[in-house]
Structures are given as structure tokens and as C-alpha cells.
N, C-alpha and C. Protein backbone atom coordinates (compact mmCIF):
# COMPACT_ATOMS: atom_id res chain seq x y z
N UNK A 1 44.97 29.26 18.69
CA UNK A 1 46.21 28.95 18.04
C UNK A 1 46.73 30.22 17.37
N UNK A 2 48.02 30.30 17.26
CA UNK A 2 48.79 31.98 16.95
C UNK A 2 48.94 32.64 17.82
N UNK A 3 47.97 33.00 18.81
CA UNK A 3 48.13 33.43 20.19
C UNK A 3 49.40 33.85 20.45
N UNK A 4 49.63 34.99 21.45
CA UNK A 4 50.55 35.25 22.04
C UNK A 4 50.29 35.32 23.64
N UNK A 5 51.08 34.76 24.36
CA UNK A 5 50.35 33.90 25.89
C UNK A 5 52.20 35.11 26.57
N UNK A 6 51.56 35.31 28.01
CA UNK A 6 52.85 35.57 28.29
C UNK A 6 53.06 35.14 29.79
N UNK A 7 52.25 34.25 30.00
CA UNK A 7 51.53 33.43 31.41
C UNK A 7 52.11 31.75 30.77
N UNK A 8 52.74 31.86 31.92
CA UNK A 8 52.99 29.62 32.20
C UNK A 8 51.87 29.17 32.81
N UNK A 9 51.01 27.97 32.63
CA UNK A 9 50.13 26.90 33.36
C UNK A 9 50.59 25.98 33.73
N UNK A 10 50.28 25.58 34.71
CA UNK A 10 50.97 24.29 35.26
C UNK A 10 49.03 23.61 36.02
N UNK A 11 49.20 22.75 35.54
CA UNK A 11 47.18 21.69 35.77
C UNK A 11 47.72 21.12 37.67
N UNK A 12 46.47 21.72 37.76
CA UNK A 12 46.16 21.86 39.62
C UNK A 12 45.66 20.14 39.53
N UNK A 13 44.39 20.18 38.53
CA UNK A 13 43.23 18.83 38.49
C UNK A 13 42.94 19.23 37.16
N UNK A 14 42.25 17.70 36.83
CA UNK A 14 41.89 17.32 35.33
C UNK A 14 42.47 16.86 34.35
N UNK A 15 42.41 17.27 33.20
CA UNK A 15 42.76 16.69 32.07
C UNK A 15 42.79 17.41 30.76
N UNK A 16 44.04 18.27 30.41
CA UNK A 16 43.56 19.04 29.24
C UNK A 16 44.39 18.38 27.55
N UNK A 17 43.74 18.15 26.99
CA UNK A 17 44.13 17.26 25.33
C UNK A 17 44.74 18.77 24.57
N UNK A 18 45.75 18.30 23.88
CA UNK A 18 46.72 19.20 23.15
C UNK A 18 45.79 18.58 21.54
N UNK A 19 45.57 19.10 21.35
CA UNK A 19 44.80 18.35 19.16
C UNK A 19 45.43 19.34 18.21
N UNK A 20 45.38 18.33 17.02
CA UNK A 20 45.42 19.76 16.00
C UNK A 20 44.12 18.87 15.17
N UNK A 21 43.66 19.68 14.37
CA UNK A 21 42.28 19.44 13.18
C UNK A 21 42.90 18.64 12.02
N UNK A 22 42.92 17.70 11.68
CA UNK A 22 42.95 17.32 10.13
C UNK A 22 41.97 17.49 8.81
N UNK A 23 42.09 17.41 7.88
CA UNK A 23 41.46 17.32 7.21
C UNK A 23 40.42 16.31 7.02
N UNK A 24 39.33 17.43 6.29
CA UNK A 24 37.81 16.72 6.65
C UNK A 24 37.49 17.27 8.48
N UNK A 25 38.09 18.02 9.10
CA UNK A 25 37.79 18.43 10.09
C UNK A 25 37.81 17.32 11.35
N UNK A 26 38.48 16.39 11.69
CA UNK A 26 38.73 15.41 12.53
C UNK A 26 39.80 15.68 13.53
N UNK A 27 39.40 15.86 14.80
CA UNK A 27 40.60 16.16 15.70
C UNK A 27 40.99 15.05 16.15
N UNK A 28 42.39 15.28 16.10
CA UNK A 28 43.83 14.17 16.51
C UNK A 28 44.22 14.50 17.36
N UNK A 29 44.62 13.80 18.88
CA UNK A 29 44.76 14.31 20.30
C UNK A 29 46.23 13.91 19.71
N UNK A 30 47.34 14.78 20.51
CA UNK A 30 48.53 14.48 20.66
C UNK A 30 49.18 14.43 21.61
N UNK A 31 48.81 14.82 22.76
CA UNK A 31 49.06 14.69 23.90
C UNK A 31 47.71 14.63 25.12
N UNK A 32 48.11 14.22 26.14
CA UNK A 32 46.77 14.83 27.27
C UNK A 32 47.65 14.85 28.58
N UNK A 33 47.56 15.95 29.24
CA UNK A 33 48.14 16.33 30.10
C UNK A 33 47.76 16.34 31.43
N UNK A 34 47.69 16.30 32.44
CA UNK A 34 47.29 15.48 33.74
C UNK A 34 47.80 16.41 34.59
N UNK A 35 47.89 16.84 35.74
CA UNK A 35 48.32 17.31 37.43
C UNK A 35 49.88 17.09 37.09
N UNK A 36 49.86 18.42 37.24
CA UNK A 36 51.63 18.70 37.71
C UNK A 36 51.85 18.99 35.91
N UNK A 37 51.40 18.88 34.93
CA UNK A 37 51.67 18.91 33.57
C UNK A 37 52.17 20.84 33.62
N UNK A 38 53.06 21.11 32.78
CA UNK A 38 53.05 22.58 32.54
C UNK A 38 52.83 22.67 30.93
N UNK A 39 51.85 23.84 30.98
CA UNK A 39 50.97 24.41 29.23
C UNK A 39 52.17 25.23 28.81
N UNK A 40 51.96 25.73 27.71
CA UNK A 40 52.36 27.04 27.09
C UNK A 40 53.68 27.53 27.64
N UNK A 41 55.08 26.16 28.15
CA UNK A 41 55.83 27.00 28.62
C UNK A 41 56.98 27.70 27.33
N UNK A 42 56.76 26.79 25.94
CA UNK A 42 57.67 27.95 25.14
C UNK A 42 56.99 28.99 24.68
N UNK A 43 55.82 29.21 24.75
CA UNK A 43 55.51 30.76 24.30
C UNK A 43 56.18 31.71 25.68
N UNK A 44 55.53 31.12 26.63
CA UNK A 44 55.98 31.62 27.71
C UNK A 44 57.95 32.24 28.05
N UNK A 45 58.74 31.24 27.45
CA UNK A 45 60.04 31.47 27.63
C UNK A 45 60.56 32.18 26.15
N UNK A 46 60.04 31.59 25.06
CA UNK A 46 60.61 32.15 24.14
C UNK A 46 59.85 33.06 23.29
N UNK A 47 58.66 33.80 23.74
CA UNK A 47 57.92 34.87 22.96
C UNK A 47 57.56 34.27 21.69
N UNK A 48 57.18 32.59 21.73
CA UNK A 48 56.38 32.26 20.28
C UNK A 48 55.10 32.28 20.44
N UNK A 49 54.61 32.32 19.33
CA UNK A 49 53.10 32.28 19.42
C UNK A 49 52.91 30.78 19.45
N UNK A 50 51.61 30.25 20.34
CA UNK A 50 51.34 29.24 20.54
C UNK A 50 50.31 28.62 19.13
N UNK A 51 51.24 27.40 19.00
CA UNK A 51 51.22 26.67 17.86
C UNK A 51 50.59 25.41 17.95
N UNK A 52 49.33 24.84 19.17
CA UNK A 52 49.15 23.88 19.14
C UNK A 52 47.48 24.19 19.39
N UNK A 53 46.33 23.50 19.74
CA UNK A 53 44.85 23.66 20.46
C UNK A 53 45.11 22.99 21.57
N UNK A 54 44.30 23.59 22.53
CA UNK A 54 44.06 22.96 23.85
C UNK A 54 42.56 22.61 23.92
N UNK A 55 42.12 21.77 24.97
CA UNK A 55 40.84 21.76 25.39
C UNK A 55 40.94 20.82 26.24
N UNK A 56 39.78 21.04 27.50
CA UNK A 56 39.66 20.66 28.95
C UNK A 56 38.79 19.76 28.24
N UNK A 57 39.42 18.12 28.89
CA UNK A 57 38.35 17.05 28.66
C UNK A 57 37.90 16.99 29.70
N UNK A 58 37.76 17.40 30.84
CA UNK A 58 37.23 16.82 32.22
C UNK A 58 37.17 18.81 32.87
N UNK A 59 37.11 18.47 34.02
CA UNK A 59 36.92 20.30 34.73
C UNK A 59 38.40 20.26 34.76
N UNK A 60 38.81 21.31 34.97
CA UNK A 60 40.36 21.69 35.10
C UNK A 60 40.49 22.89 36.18
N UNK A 61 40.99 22.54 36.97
CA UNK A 61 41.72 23.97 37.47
C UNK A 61 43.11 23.77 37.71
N UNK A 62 44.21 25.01 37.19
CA UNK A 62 45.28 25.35 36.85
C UNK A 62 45.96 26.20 37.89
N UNK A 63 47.26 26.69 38.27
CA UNK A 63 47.65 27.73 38.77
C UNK A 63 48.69 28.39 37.10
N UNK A 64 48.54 29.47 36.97
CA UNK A 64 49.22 30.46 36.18
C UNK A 64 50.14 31.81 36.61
N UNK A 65 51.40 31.72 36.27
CA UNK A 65 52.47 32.42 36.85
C UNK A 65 52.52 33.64 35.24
């Protein structure tokens, strides 16, 4: 998280969960993203730093432009 990414993902296979941490340390999924999903495309378009966590619940493979 803060990251600066300058690569788009778009999920080939799998399953990757968007979370952020709450307090007391408990992660809250906010999204989960599936085949054909695209990651990181506003860092990607608008030079922000990426503001969310990712993590692969299942295997993942991606293509990245």
C-alpha cells in the first residue's frame, strides 16, 4: 500500500481479495476479484499511489500491460 505501480493487471485465473486492516488488526475484504477483473488501473492511469491491499486467495495468474 503507497506503492507506486506503473503496470495495469487484468486476472487470467483465480481470485484476488482487495482488504484493508482494522483495528485490533482484523482484515475486512472489500472486494474479490475474479477472471477478466482489472487491478491497479487508477494508479496505472492517474500516477496515484495505490491505496488499497491485495492478496491471492486461491493461485492466480494475471496478464500485465
Amino acid at each position: 500500500m503507497g506503492d507506486e505501480s506503473n503496470e495495469l493487471y487484468v486476472i487470467q485465473n483465480g481470485m484476488v481479495e482487495i482488504y484493508t486492516t482494522m483495528e485490533g488488526g482484523v482484515d475486512f475484504v472489500i472486494e474479490r476479484l475474479y477472471r477478466g477483473s482489472v487491478m491497479n488501473h487508477r494508479s496505472f492511469l492517474f500516477l496515484d499511489r495505490i491505496d488499497v491491499c491485495a492478496r491471492c486467495a486461491t493461485p492466480v495468474s494475471l496478464y500485465y500491460i
